[in-house]
Structures are given as structure tokens and as C-alpha cells.
Protein backbone atom coordinates (compact mmCIF):
# COMPACT_ATOMS: atom_id res chain seq x y z
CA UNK A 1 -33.40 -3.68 29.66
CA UNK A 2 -30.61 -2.49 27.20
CA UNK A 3 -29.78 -1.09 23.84
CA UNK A 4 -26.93 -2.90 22.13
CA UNK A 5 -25.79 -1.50 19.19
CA UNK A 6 -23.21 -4.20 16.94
CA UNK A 7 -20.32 -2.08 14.89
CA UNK A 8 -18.44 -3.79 12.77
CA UNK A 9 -15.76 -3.22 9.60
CA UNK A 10 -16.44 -3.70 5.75
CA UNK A 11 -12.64 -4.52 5.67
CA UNK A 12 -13.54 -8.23 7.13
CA UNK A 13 -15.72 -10.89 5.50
CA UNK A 14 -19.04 -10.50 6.61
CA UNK A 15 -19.91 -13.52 9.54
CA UNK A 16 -16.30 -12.86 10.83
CA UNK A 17 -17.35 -11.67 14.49
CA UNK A 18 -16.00 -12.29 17.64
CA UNK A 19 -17.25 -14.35 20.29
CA UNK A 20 -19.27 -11.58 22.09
CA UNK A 21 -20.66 -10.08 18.98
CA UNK A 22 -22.55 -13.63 18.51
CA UNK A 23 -23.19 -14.20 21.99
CA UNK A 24 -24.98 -10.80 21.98
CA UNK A 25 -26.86 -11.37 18.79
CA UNK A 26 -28.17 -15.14 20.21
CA UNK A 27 -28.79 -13.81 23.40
CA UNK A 28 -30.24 -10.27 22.28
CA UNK A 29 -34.65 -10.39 22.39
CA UNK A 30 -35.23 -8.69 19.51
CA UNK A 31 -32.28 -7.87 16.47
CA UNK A 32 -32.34 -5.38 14.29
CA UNK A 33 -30.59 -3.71 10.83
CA UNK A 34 -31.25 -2.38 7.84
CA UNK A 35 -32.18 -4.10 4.55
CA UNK A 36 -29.44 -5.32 2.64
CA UNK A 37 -27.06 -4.96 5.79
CA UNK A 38 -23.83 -7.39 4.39
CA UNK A 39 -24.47 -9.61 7.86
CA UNK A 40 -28.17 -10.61 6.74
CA UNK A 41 -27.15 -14.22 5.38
CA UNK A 42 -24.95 -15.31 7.64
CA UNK A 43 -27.21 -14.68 10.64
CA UNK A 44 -30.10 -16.20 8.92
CA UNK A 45 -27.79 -19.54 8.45
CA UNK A 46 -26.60 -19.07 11.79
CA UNK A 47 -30.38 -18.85 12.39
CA UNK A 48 -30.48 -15.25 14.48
CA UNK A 49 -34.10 -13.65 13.62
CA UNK A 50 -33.24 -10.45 12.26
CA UNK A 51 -36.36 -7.62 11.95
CA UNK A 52 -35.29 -5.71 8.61
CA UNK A 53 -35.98 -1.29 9.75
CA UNK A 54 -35.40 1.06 6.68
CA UNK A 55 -35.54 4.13 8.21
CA UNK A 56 -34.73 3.69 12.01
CA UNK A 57 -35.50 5.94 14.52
CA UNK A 58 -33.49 6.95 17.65
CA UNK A 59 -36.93 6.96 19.93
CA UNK A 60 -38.04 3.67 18.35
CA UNK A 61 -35.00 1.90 19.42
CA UNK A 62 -35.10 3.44 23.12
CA UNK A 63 -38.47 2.26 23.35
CA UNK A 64 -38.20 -1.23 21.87
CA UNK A 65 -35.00 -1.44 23.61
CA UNK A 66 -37.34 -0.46 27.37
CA UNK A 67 -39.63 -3.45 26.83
CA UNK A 68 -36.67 -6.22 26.06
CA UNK A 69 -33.40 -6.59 25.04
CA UNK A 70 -32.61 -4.87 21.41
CA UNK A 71 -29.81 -4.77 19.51
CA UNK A 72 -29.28 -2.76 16.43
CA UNK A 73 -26.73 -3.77 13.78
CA UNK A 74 -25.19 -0.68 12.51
CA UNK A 75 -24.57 -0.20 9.18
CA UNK A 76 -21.00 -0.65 8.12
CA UNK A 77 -20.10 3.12 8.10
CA UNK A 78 -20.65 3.37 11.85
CA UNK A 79 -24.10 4.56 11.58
CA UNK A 80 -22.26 7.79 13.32
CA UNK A 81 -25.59 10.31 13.16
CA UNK A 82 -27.79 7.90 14.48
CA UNK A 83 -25.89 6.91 17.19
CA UNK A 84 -25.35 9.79 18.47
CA UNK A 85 -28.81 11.11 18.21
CA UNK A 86 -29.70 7.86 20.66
CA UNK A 87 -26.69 9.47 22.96
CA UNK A 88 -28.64 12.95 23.07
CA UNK A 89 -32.08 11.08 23.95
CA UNK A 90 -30.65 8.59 26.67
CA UNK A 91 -28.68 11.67 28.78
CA UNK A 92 -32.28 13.14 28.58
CA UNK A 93 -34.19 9.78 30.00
CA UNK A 94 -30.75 7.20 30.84
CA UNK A 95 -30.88 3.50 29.68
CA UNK A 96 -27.98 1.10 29.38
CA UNK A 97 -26.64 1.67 25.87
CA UNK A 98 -23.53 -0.51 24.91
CA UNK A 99 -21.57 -0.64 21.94
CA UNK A 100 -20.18 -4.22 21.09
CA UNK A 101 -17.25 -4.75 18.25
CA UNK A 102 -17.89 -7.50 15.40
CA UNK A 103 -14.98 -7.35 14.36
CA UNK A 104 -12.01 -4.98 13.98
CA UNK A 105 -9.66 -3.53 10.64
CA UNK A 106 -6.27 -5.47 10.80
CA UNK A 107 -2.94 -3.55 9.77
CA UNK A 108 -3.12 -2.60 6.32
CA UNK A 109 -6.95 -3.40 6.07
CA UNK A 110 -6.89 0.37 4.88
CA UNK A 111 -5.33 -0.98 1.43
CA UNK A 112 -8.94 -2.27 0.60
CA UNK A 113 -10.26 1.13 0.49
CA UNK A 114 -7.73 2.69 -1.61
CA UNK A 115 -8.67 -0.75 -3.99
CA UNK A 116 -12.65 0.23 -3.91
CA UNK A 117 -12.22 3.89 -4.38
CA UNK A 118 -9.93 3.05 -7.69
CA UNK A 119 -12.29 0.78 -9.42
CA UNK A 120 -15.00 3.42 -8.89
CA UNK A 121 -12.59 6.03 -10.19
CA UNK A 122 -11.54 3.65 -13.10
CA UNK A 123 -15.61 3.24 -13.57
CA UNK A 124 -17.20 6.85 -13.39
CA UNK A 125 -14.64 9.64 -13.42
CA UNK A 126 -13.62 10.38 -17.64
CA UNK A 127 -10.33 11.56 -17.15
CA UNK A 128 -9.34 8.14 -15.19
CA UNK A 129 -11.39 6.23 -18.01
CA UNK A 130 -8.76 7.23 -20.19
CA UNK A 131 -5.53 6.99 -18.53
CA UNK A 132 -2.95 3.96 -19.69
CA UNK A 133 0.06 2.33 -18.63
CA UNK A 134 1.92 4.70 -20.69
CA UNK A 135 0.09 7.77 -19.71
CA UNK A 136 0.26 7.02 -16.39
CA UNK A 137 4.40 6.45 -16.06
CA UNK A 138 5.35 9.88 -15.77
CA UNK A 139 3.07 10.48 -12.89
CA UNK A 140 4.71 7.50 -11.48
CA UNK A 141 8.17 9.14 -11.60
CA UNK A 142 6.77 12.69 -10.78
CA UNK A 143 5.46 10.96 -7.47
CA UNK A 144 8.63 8.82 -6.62
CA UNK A 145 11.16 12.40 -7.07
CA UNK A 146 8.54 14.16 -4.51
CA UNK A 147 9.38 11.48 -2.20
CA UNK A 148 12.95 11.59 -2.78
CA UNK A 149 13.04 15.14 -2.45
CA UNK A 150 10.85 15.06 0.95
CA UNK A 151 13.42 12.17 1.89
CA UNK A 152 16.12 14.78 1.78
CA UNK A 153 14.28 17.57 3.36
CA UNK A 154 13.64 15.87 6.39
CA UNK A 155 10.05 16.35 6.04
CA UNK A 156 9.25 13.41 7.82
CA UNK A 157 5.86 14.45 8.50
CA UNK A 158 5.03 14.89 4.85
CA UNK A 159 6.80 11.91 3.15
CA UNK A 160 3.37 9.86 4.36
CA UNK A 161 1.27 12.03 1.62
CA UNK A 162 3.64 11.50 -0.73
CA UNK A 163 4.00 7.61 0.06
CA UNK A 164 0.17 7.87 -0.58
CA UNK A 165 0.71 9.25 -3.99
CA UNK A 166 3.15 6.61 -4.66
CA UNK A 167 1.17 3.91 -3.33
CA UNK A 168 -1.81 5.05 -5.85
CA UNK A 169 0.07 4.95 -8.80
CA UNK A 170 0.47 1.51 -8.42
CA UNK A 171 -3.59 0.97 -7.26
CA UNK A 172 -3.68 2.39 -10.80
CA UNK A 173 -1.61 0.42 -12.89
CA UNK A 174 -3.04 -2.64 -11.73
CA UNK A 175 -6.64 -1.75 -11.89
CA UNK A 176 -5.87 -0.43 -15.50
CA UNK A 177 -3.99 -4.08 -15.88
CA UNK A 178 -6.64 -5.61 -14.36
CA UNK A 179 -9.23 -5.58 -17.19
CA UNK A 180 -7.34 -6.60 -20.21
CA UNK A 181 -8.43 -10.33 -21.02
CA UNK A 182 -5.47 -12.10 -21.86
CA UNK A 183 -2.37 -13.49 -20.21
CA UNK A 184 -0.84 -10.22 -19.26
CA UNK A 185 -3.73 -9.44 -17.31
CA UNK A 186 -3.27 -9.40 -13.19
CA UNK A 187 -4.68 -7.77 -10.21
CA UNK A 188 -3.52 -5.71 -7.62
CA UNK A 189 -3.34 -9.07 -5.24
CA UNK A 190 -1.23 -10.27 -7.98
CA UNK A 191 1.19 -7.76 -7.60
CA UNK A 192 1.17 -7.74 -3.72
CA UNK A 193 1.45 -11.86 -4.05
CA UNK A 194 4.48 -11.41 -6.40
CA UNK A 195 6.45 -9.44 -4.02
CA UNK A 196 5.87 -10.96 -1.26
CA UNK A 197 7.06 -14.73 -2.53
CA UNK A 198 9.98 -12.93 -3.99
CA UNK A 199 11.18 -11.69 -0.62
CA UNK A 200 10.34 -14.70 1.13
CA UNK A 201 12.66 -16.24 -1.32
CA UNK A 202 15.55 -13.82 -1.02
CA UNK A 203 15.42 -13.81 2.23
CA UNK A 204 16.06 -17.51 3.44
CA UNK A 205 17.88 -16.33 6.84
CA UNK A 206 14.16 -15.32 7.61
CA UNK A 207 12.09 -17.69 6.41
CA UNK A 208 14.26 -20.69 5.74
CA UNK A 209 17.43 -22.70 7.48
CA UNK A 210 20.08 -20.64 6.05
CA UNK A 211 22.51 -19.26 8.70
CA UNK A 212 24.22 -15.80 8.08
CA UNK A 213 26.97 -13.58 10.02
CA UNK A 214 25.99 -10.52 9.03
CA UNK A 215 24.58 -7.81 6.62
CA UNK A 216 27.08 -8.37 3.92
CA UNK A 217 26.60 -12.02 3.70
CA UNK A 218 22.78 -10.98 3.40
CA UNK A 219 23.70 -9.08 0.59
CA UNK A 220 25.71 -12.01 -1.34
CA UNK A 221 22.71 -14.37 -0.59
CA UNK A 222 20.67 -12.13 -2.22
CA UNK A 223 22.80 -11.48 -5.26
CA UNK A 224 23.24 -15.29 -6.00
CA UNK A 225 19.57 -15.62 -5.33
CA UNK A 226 19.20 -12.68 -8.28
CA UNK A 227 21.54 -14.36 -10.05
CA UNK A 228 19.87 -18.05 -10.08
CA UNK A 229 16.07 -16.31 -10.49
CA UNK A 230 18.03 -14.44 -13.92
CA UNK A 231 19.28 -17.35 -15.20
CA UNK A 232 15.91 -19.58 -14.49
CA UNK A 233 14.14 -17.01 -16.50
CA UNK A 234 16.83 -16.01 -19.63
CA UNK A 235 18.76 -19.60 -19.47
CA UNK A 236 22.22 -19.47 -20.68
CA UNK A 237 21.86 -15.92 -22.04
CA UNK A 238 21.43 -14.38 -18.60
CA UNK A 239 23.68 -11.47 -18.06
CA UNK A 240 24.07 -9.57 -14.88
CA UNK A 241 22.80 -6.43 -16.63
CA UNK A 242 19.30 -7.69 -16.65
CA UNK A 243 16.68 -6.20 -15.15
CA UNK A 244 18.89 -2.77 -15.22
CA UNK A 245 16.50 0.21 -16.04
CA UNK A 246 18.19 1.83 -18.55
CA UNK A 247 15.43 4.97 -18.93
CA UNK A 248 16.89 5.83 -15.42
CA UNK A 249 18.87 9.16 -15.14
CA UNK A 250 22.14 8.65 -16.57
CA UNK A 251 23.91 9.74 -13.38
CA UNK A 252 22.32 6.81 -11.41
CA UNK A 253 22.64 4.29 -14.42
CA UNK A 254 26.02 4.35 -14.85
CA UNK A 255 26.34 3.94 -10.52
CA UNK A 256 24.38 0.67 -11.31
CA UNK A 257 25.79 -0.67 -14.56
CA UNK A 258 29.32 -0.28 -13.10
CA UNK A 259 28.37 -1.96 -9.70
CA UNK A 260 26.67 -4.72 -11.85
CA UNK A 261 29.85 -4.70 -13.46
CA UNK A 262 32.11 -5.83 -10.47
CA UNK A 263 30.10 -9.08 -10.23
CA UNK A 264 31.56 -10.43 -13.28
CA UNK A 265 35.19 -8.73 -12.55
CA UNK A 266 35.32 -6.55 -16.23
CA UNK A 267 39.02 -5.68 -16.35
CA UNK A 268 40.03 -2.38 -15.56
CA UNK A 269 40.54 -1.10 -19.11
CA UNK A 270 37.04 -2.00 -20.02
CA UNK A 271 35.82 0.94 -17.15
CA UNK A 272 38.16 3.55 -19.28
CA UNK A 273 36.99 5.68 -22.47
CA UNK A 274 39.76 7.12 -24.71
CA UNK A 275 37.71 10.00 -26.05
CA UNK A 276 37.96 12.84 -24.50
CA UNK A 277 34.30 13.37 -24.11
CA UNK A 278 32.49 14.56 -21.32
CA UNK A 279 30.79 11.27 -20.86
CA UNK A 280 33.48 9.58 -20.33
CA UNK A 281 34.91 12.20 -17.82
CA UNK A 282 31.73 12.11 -16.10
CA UNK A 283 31.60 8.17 -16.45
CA UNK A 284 35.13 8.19 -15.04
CA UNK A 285 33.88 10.65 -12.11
CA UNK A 286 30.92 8.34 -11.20
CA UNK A 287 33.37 5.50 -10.76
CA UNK A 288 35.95 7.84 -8.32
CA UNK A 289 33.05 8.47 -5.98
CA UNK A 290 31.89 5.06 -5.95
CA UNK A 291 34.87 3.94 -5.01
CA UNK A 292 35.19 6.61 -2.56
CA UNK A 293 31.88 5.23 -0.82
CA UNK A 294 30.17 7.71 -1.90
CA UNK A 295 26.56 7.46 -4.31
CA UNK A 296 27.50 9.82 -7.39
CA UNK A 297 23.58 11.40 -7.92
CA UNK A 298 23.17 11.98 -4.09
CA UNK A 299 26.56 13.95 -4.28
CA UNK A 300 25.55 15.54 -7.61
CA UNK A 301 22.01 16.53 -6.09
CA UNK A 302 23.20 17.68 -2.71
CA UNK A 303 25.31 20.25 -4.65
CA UNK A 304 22.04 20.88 -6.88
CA UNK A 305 20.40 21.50 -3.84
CA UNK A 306 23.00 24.24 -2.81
CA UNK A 307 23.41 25.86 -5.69
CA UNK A 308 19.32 26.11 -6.19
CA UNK A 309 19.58 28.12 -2.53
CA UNK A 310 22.36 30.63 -3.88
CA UNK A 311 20.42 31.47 -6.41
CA UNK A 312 17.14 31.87 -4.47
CA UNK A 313 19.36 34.18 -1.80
CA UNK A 314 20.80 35.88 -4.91
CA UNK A 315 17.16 36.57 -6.29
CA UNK A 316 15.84 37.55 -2.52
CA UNK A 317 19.05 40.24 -2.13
């Protein structure tokens, strides 16, 4: 005789298995799981007799297991303690123990737990009760620096944390979004839906018939494909500054107005300011290192960077 014991994830629809998880369960003498267990109605319309055990026990299982064929459904966080206390018992007195997979997490399955765990937050913890869309943006921008900042350290090993944080700002927003009741509402899959289509869609050398030589014609596909979605959505009063965050820091807004700019060819004495203002000197400077290949707040922040060592070796000395 043998002990089976059936693991399977809480990231796949329950009745999901694989062929040998239901050849074991139809084949299996006697099956058992706990009360409740998520797999109960689909075996009992697949028709698998199921004895319900609230409190198992390691020896009970090793003995039913000695008379016939058992298998034990684990519950759906691995059931970890009790299978290994039927590990310590069967080194002791050996039986044929076997673990069969259900089913397994697919990449990205993780993305349901982060879900789960921030509707409970939302639910039961007071200071995520209270938090808004508003309350919540500087977090969002806090987060996306440390990234930047681990980007340029070379901390390779650390920009995954801070991807998390990232990644649960935006878990937030849309379970906060989530539970308003009219048309602005959406969900999380809502937001993960919306990207996706819009990349499919800009990306027709992928997904479509269109033929391209290269990155840059990649990049002009995409910017007429911005530029049709822009004028589908604003009509005739579309300009090529839409969508341009203009909260950004100033640095990296005027980088993006002016390349937004060159679409629609302004003419050179539209790029110039006459005052003598440091705006427009620094304006002017963005617009040198652009054209210079260079990205203006990079530069500006690499220098930053620098200086912020100086005065650390200055402070140390």
C-alpha cells in the first residue's frame, strides 16, 4: 500500500489538475482533505468520494494508508508541518509515500498574491483605510527615484526590492480605484488589460503584418501610432504635447517638450528666449546636450552624484 499526498497552488482555479493528479484521486481507495478544502466541489461533480478529516493526524494516515491506498489532499499552503511529521514517522517504520502535483504557479502567478494581500490591507489595516489617490502619489515618485537611483548604482541585486515597491504602488492605486461606484472605477486587471492591448497595438511588427528594417523605423511606427491614438481621443485639437507630464522635474520636461517639439518642425527661433534669464540659459543648455546625444538630467545628476561624494570626502577628512 501507499500514502499519496496531492499538492496543489491557490494561484490556479480549483479542478485545474493534471492528468496524474486525477488519475491518482480515481484510482486512490480511500481520499482524504480537510473541510472546506477549495477542491471539494469539483471532485464531488467529478464524482471522487472524498472523507472530510479536521484535524489529521500523521499516524492516522500511515495506518489508513497500510490497509489500502490513501491519498491526502493537502491544504493549499503545502500542509508543510504535517508532511513532514509523516516523513519523521515513515524513516522510523518505511512505507511508500509520494507526493503528486495538481497543478503548478505559472510565471507571474505571484501577482495574485500581492492582489490578495492588498485588499486585506485596504480592509483591516487603518492607516491603508485612509490612504487616496492623492495621498498615495508621492510615495509613488519616492519609490520610482529609489529605483532610478539603484539603476545608477549598479545595485542590480537590489533594484528587485525596489521594483517591488514600485509594483505595490500601483496594487494600491487600483485597489483604492477599485471601489468607487461609478464610471471611473477599474480594477487592477483593468489596468494590466489596458497595457497590454496598447502594446499589442504599437507594436504591429510583433503582433501584426507590418514589416520593419530596424529600431528606428520601430520608433516612427510607434510615434504615428501615438499620434493616430491622440487624435482618436482629442479629434482635431490633438497636439503633440499631449499626454506630456508637466509636474515632471523641469530638467526632464523641457528634454521632452523640445523632442515633442521636432515632430511638428517649430522653427528655430521659437527654441530661443530673449531674456536673459536663467531659464532660458538653462532651456538653451538642455537643447545643446540633446543635440549632442546626450539626456540633459542624466548629465545634470551624474555631476550631482559627484559633487554629493566631494562633499562626503570633504566631511570624512
Amino acid at each position: 500500500m501507499a500514502l499519496l499526498l496531492l499538492a496543489t497552488t491557490h494561484r490556479v482555479a480549483p479542478g485545474l489538475l493534471t492528468w496524474r493528479a486525477w488519475e491518482a484521486l480515481r484510482s486512490a481507495a480511500r481520499v482524504l482533505a480537510r473541510p472546506g478544502h477549495p477542491l471539494l466541489p469539483s471532485l464531488a461533480d467529478a464524482g471522487v468520494a472524498v472523507d472530510e478529516v479536521a484535524d489529521p493526524s500523521p499516524a492516522a494516515l500511515i495506518a489508513s494508508a497500510r490497509k489500502e491506498s490513501t491519498l491526502w489532499i493537502a491544504a493549499q499552503d503545502g500542509d508543510e508541518r504535517l508532511l513532514r511529521d509523516v516523513g519523521t514517522l515513515v524513516l522510523a517504520d518505511p512505507l511508500d509515500v509520494e507526493v503528486v502535483h495538481g497543478s503548478y504557479d505559472l510565471p507571474g502567478a505571484r501577482l495574485l498574491d500581492l492582489v490578495a494581500v492588498m485588499d486585506t490591507l485596504r480592509r483591516e489595516c487603518p492607516w491603508d483605510r485612509e490612504q487616496t489617490h492623492e495621498s498615495l502619489v508621492p510615495y509613488l515618485l519616492e519609490e520610482s527615484y529609489e529605483v532610478a537611483d539603484t539603476v545608477a548604482d549598479g545595485d542590480l541585486a537590489a533594484l528587485r526590492e525596489e521594483l517591488g515597491d514600485v509594483l505595490m504602488q500601483v496594487a494600491f492605486h487600483a485597489v483604492v480605484a477599485s471601489e468607487r461606484t461609478d464610471e471611473t472605477a477599474f480594477t487592477i486587471d483593468d489596468v494590466a488589460g489596458g497595457i497590454v492591448d496598447k502594446l499589442v497595438r504599437r507594436h504591429p511588427h510583433v503582433f501584426a503584418d507590418v514589416a520593419v528594417s530596424g529600431a528606428d523605423e520601430v520608433n516612427a511606427n510607434w510615434e504615428q501610432i501615438k499620434k493616430a491614438e491622440r487624435e482618436a481621443k482629442s479629434g482635431a485639437e490633438a497636439s503633440v504635447l499631449d499626454g506630456v507630464p508637466m509636474g515632471q522635474p523641469a530638467l526632464t520636461l523641457a528634454a521632452q517638450l523640445q523632442r515633442r517639439a521636432a515632430r511638428v518642425d517649430l522653427p528655430e527661433p521659437d527654441y530661443a528666449f530673449t531674456a536673459p534669464e536663467f531659464g532660458a540659459r538653462l532651456f538653451a543648455l538642455v537643447r545643446e546636450a540633446r543635440a549632442a546625444g546626450h539626456d540633459p538630467e542624466a548629465e545634470l545628476r551624474e555631476v550631482a552624484r559627484t559633487f554629493a561624494d566631494r562633499v562626503r570626502d570633504h566631511e570624512r577628512d
